[in-house]
Protein backbone atom coordinates (compact mmCIF):
# COMPACT_ATOMS: atom_id res chain seq x y z
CA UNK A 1 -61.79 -49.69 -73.72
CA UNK A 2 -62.98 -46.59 -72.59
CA UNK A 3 -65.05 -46.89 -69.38
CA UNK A 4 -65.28 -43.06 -67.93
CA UNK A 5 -63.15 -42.21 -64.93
CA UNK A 6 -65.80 -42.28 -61.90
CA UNK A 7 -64.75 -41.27 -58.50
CA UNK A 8 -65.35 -43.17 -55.41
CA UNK A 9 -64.46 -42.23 -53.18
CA UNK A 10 -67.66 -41.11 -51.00
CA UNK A 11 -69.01 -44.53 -51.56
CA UNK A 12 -66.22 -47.23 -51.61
CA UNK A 13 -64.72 -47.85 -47.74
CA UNK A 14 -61.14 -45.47 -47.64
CA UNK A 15 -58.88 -47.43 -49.90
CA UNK A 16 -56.00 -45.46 -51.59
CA UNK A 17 -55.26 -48.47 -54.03
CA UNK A 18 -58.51 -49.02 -55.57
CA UNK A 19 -58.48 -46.50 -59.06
CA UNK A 20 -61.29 -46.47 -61.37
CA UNK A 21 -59.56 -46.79 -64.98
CA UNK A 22 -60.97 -45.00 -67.64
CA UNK A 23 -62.95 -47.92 -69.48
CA UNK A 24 -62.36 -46.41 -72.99
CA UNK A 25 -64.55 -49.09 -74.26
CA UNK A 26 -61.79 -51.22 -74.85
CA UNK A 27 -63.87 -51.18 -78.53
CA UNK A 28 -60.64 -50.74 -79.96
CA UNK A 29 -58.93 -53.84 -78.61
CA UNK A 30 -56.48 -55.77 -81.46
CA UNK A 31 -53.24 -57.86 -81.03
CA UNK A 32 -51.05 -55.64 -82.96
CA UNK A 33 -48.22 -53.64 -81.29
CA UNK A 34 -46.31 -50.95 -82.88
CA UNK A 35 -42.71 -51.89 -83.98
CA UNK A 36 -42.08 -47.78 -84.44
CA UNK A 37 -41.94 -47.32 -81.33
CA UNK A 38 -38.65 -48.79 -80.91
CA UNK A 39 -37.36 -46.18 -83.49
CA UNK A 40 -39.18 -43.19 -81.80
CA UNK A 41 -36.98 -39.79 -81.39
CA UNK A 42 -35.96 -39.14 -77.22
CA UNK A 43 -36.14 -35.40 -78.18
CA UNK A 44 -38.08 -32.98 -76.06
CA UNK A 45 -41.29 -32.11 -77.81
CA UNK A 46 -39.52 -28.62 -78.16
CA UNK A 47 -37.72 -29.51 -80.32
CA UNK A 48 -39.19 -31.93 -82.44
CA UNK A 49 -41.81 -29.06 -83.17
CA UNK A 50 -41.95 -25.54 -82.57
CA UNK A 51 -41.30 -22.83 -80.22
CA UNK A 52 -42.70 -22.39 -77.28
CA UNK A 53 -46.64 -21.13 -77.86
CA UNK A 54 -47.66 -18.09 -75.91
CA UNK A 55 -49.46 -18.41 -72.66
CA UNK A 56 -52.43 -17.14 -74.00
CA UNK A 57 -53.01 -19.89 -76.85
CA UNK A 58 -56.02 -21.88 -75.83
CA UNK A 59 -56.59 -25.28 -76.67
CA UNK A 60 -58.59 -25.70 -79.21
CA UNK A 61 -56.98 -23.33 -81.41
CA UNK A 62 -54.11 -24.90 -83.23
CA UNK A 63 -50.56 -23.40 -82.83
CA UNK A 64 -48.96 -25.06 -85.54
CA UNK A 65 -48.35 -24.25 -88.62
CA UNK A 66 -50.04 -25.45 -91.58
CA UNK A 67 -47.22 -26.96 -93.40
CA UNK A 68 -46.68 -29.24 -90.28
CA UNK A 69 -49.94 -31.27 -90.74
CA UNK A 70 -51.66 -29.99 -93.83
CA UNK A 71 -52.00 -32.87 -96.11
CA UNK A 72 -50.58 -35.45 -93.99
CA UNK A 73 -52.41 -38.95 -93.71
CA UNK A 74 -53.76 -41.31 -90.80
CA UNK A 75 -50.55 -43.25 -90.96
CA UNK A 76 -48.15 -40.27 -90.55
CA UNK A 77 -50.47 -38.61 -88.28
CA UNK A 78 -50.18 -41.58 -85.90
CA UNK A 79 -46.46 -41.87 -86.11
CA UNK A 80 -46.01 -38.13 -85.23
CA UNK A 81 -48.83 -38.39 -82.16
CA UNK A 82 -46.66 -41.55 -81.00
CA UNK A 83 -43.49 -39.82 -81.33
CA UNK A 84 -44.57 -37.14 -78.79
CA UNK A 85 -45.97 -39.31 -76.42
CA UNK A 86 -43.20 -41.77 -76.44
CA UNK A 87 -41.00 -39.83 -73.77
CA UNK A 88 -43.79 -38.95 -71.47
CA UNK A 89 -44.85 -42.08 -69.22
CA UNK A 90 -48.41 -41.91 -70.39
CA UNK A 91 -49.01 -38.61 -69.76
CA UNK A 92 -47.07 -38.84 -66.02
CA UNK A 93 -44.07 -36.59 -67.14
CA UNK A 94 -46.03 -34.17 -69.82
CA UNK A 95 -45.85 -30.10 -68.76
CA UNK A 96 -49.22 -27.74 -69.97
CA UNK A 97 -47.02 -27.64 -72.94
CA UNK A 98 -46.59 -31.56 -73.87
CA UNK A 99 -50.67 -32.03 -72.86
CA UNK A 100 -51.59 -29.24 -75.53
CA UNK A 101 -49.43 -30.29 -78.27
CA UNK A 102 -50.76 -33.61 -77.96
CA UNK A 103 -54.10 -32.76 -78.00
CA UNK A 104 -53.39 -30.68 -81.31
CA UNK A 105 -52.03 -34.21 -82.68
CA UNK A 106 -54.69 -36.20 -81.59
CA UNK A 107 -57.61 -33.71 -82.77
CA UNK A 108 -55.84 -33.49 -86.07
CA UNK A 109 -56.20 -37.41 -85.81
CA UNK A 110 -59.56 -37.94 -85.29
CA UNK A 111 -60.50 -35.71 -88.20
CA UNK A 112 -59.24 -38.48 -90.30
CA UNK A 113 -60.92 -41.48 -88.78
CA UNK A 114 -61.45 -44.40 -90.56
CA UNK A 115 -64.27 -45.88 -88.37
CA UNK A 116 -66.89 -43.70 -88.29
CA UNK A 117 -69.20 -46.58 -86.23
CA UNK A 118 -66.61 -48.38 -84.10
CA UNK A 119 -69.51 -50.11 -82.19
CA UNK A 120 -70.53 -51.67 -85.34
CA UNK A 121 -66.73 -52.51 -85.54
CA UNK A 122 -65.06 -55.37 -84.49
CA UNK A 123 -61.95 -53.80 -83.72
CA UNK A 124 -63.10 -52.56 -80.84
CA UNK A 125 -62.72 -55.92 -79.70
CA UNK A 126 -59.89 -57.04 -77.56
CA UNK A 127 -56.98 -55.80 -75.07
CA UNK A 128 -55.87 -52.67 -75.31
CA UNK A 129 -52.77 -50.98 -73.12
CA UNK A 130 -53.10 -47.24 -72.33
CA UNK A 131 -49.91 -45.54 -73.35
CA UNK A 132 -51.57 -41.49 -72.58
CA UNK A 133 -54.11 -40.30 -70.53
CA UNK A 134 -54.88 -36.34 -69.00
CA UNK A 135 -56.38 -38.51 -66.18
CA UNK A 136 -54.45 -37.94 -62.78
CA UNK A 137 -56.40 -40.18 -60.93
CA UNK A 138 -55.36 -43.09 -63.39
CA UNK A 139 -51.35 -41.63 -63.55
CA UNK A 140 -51.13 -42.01 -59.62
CA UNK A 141 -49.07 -38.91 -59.58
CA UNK A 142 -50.22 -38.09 -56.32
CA UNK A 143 -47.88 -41.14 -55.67
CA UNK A 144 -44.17 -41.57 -55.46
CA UNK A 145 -43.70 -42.86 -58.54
CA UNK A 146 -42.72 -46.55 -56.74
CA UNK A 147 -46.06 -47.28 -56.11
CA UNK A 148 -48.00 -46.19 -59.42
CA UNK A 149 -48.96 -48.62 -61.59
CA UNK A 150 -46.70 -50.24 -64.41
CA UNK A 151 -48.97 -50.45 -67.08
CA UNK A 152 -52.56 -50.50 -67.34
CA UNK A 153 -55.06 -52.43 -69.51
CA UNK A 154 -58.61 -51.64 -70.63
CA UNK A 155 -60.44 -54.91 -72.52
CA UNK A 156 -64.00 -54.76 -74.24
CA UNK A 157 -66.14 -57.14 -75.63
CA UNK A 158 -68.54 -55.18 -78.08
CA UNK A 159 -70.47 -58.97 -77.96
CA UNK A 160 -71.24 -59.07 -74.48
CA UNK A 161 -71.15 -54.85 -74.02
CA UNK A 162 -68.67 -56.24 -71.02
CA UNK A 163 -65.50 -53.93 -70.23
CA UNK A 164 -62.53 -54.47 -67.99
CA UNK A 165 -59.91 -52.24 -66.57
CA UNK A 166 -56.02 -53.65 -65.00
CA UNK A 167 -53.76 -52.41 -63.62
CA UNK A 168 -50.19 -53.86 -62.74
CA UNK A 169 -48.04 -54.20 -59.76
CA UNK A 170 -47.73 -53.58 -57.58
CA UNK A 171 -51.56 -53.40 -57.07
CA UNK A 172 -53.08 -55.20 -59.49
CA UNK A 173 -56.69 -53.88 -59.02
CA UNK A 174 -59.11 -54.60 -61.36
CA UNK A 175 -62.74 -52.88 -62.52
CA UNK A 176 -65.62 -54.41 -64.59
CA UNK A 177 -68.70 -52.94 -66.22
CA UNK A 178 -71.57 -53.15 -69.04
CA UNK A 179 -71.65 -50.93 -71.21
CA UNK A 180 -74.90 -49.61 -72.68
CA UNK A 181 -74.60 -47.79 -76.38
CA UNK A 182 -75.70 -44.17 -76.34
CA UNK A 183 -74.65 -43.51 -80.37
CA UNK A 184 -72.51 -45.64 -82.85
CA UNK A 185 -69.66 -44.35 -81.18
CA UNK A 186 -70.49 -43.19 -77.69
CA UNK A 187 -71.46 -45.64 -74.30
CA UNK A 188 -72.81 -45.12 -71.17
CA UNK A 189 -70.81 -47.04 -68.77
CA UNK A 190 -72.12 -48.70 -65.24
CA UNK A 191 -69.45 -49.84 -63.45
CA UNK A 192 -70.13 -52.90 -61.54
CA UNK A 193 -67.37 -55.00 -59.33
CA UNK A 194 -64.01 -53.97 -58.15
CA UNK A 195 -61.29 -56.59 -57.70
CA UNK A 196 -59.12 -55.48 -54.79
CA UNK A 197 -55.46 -57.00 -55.78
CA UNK A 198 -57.54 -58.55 -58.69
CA UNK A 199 -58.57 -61.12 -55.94
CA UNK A 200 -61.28 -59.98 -53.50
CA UNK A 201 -64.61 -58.23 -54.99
CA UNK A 202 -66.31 -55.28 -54.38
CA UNK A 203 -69.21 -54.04 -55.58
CA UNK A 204 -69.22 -50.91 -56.85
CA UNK A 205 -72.09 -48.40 -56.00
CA UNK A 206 -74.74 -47.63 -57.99
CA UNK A 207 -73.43 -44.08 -58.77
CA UNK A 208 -70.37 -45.87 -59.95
CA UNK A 209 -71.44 -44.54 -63.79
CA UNK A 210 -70.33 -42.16 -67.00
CA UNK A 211 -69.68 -42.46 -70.66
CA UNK A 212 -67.29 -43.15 -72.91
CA UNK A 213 -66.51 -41.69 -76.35
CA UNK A 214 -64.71 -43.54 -79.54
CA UNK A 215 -63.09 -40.78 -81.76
CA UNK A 216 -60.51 -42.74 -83.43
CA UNK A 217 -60.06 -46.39 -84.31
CA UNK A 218 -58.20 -48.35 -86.23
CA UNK A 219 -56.39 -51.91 -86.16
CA UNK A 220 -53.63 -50.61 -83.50
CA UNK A 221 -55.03 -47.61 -82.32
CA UNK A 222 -57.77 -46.08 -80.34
CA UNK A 223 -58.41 -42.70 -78.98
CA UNK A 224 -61.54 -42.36 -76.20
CA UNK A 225 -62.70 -39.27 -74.24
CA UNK A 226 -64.20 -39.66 -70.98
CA UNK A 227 -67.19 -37.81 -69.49
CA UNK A 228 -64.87 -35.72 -67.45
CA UNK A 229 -62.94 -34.52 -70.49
CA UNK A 230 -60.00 -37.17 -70.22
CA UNK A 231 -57.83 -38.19 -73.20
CA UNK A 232 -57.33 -41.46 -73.94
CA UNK A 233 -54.93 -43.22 -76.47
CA UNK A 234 -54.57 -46.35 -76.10
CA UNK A 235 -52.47 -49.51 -78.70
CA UNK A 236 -54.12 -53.29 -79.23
CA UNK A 237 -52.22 -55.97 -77.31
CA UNK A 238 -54.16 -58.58 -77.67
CA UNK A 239 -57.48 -58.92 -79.86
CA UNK A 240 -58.31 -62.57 -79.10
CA UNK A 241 -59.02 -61.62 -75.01
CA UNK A 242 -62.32 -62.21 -73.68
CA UNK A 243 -63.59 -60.70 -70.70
CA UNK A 244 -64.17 -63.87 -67.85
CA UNK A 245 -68.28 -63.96 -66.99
């Protein structure tokens, strides 16, 4: 589901526990978990790759070496992006190092995605559980790490163009939205009620907006980037959900 992240915080009444989650159009929503990620290495990124890249390597320009990704498919692509985000906590623990290494993964990722329209897809469809983000205000790490959230949840019914955003104890806030379709694979996103506790509603401002981008989807897999150049990767939990009206 990949909502944008939209901050608050000059419009909502002071509340440190309400979060906007990114709804990365939960387009990508299936049922399927991934039994690899029992078997995933505990290795720091380190070592499962390469040395440490000099400071002065930006992003977008690709420190590894070709014969680490050149020819490799979607399927072993996704087990190497999991494998390096597996000892991170979503993103929570990941150094400048861990965030660009991933992004090299992911971008080598989306060049070989398999749904060029996910809109027009319904595998958007469904639950989703966000297992990375780049998006502090999601991570809580401004938080002791007692009162971040557990796990958080992004739903999206392509249908309806309804998406939802949860997040665990011990807050259990919620977020809902429509979702209007900019491109086959890009939404605009207008937030519209917060559930404080996932119990009592407020609405959400009319500046409560931003956009949502689908660069990779398949059955058990989606990657989103937010207006505010978050990452995204999120796994289906449960493709049957439907967003309450």
């Amino acid at each position: 589901m990949a909502l944008s992240c939209v901050t608050l915080s000059k419009s909502l009444p002071p509340n440190n526990s309400i979060r906007i989650l990114p709804i990365s159009l939960l387009s990508t929503s299936s049922n399927i978990q991934f039994s690899t990620f029992q078997n995933l290495s505990k290795r720091p990124l380190s070592e499962q790759y390469i040395k440490k890249p000099s400071s002065s390597i930006k992003t977008q320009v690709s420190f590894f070496p070709a014969f680490l990704t050149k020819g490799k498919d979607a399927k072993t692509l996704k087990l190497d992006l999991l494998e390096a985000i597996q000892p991170l906590d979503r993103g929570a623990d990941a150094t400048p190092e861990d965030q660009e290494i991933i992004e090299q993964l992911t971008r080598k990722l989306e060049a070989v995605n398999p749904t060029k329209q996910p809109l027009k897809s319904d595998l958007l469809d469904g639950k989703w559980e966000l297992i990375y983000t780049t998006s502090k205000s999601i991570l809580q790490t401004q938080r002791p790490k007692i009162l971040r959230s557990r796990r958080n949840y992004q739903a999206i019914n392509v249908d309806t163009l309804r998406a939802q955003n949860n997040e665990t104890w011990p807050f259990f806030n919620q977020v809902t939205a429509d979702l209007t379709p900019v491109n086959p694979r890009k939404v605009a996103v207008k937030f519209d009620y917060f559930k404080i506790g996932g119990l009592i509603p407020v609405k959400a401002p009319d500046t409560a907006r931003g956009s949502l981008e689908f660069t990779y989807l398949d059955e058990d897999l989606r990657v989103s980037r937010g207006d505010k150049g978050n990452l995204f990767i999120l796994k289906m939990v449960d493709r049957s959900y439907r967003i309450p009206s």
